[in-house]
Protein backbone atom coordinates (compact mmCIF):
# COMPACT_ATOMS: atom_id res chain seq x y z
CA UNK A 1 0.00 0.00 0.00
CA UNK A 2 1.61 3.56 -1.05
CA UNK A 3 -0.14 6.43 0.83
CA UNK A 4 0.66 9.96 -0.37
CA UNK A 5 -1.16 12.92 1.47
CA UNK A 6 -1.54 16.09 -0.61
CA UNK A 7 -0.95 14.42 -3.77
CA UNK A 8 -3.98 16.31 -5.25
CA UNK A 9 -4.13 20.05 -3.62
CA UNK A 10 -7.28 21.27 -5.68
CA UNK A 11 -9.92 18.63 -4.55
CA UNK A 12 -12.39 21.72 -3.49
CA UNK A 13 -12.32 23.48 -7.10
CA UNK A 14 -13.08 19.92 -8.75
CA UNK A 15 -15.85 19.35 -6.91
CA UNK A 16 -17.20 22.63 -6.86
CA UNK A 17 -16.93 22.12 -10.68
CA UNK A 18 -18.78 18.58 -10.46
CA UNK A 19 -21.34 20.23 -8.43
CA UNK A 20 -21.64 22.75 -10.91
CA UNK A 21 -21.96 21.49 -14.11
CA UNK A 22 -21.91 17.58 -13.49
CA UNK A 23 -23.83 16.40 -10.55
CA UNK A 24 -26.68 14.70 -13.46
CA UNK A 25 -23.91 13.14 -15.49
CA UNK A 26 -23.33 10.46 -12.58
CA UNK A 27 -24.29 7.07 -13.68
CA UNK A 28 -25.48 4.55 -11.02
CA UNK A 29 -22.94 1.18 -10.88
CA UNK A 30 -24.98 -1.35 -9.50
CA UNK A 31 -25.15 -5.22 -10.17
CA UNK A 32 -23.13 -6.78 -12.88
CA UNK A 33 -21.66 -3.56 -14.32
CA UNK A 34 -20.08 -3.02 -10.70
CA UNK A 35 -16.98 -4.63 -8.79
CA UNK A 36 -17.66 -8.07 -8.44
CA UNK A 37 -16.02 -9.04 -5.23
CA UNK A 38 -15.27 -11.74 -3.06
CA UNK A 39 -19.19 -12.87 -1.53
CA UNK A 40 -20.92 -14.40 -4.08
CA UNK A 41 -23.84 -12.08 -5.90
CA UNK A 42 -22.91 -8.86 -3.57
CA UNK A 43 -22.15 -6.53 -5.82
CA UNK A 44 -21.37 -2.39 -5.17
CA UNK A 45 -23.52 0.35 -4.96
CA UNK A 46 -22.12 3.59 -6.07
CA UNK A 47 -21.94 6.13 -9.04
CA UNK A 48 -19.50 7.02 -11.59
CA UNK A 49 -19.00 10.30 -13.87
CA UNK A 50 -16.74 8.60 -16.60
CA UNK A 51 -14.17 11.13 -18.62
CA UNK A 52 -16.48 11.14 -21.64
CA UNK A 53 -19.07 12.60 -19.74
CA UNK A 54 -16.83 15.33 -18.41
CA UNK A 55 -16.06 19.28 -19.58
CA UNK A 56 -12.14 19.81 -20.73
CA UNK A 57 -12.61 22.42 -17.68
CA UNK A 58 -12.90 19.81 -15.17
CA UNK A 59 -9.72 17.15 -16.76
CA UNK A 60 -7.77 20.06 -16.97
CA UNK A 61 -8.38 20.74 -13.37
CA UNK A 62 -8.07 17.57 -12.45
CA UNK A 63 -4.64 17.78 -13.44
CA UNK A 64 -3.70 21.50 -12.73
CA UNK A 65 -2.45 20.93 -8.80
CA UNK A 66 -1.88 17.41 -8.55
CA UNK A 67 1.75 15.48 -8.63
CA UNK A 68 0.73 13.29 -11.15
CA UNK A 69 3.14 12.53 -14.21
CA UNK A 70 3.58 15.46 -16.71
CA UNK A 71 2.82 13.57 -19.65
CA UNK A 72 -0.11 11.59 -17.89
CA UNK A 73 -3.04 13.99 -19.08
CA UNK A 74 -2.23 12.91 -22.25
CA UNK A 75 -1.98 9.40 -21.91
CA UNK A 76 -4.10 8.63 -19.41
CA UNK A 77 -6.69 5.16 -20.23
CA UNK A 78 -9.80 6.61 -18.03
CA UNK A 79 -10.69 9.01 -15.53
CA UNK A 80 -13.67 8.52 -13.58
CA UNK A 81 -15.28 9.92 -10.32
CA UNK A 82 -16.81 8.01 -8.13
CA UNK A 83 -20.23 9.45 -5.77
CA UNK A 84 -21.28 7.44 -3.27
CA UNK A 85 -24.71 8.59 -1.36
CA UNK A 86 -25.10 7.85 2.18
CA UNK A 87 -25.07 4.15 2.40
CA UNK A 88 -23.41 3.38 -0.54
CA UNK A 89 -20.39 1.20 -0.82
CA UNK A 90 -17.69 -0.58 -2.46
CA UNK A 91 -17.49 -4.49 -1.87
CA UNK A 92 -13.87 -6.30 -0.67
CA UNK A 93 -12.35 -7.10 -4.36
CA UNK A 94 -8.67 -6.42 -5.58
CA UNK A 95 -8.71 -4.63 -9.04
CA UNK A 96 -8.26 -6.11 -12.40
CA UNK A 97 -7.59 -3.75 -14.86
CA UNK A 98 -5.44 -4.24 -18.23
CA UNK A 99 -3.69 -0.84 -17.66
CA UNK A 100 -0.35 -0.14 -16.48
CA UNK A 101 -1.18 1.90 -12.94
CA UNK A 102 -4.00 2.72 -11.30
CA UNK A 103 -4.35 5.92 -9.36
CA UNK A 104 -6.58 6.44 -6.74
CA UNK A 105 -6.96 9.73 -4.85
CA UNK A 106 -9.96 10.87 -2.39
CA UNK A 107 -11.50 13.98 -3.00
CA UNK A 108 -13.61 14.63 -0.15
CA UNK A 109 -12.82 14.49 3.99
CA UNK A 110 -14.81 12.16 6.57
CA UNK A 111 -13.83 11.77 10.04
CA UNK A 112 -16.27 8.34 9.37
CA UNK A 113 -15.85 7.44 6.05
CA UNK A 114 -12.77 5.96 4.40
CA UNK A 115 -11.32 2.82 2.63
CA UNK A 116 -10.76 -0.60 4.20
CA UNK A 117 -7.20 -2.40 3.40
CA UNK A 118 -5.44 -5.66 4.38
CA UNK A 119 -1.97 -5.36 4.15
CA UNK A 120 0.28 -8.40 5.66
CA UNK A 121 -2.50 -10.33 7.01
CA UNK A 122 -3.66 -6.88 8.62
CA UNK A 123 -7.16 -4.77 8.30
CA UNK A 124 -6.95 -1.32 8.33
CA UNK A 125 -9.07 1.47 7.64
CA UNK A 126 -7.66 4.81 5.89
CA UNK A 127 -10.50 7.66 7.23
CA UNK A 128 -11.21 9.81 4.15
CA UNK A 129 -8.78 12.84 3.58
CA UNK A 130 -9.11 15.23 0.53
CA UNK A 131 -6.09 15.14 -1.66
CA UNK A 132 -4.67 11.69 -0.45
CA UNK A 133 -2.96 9.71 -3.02
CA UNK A 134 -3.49 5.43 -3.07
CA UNK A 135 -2.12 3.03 -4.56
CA UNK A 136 -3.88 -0.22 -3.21
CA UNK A 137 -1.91 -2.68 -5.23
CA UNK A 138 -2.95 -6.27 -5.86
CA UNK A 139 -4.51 -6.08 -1.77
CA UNK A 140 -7.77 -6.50 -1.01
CA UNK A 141 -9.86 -3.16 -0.38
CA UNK A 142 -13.57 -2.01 0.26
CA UNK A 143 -15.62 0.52 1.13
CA UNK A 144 -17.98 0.30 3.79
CA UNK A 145 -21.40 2.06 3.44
CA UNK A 146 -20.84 5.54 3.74
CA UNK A 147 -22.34 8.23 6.19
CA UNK A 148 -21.93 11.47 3.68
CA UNK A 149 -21.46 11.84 0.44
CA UNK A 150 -18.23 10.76 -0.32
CA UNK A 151 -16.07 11.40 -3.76
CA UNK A 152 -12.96 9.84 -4.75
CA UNK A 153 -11.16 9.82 -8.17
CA UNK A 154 -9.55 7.40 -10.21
CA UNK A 155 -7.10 8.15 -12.86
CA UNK A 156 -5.63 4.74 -15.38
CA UNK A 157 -2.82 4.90 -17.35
């Protein structure tokens, strides 16, 4: 597990912007077309504003104040944000993705909220702070239903 706080320093102006101009572009990922994890037929609740649904305003931003790779707006596979309502969540699973990397960074703060880890056998539980990079790795990692609204991004190369 790689934890990087203030990896992303702009988290406020992106969601202001989502708020703004995309908060009815979020699609609901439910059932099939969501992680599958490791209890059979559980699948996530949560929704997802994919890139293609997004203004060049906001994936510029998204970009502008973050310590991502120069060259990585350009290159990048996907970008998607992920909105999860009170009592929404993310089921255990590891991700399987043919990219290269997989960037995760949380965009909003919860003193409740957060992502669940194992790491050596371990469980822990990162509580949600804006900016934070993650790199979860092949580990397993969930998100338990939420209190607020929480919003996270995800960035593939």
């Amino acid at each position: 597990m790689q934890i990087k706080p203030n990896f992303l320093r702009n988290s406020k102006e992106i969601l202001a912007h989502v708020n703004q101009f995309h908060l009815d572009k979020f699609k609901p990922r439910e059932g099939a077309a969501s992680h599958i994890g490791i209890v059979p037929h559980i699948y996530s609740r949560f929704n997802t504003l994919r890139n293609d649904d997004m203004t060049d305003a906001l994936i510029k931003s998204i970009f502008r104040d973050a310590d991502f790779d120069e060259l990585l707006q350009d290159t990048y596979s996907f970008i998607q944000i992920q909105q999860y309502l009170p009592g929404d969540y993310i089921v255990p699973h590891t991700d399987v993705y043919d990219i290269t990397n997989l960037h995760l960074i949380i965009l909003s703060d919860s003193e409740t909220d957060g992502l669940v880890y194992t790491e050596n056998n371990k469980l822990f539980k990162l509580f949600d702070k804006a900016g934070t990079y993650i790199n979860v790795g092949n580990e397993f990692h969930w998100v338990d239903p939420v209190k607020d609204i929480r919003y996270s991004l995800v960035v593939a190369e």
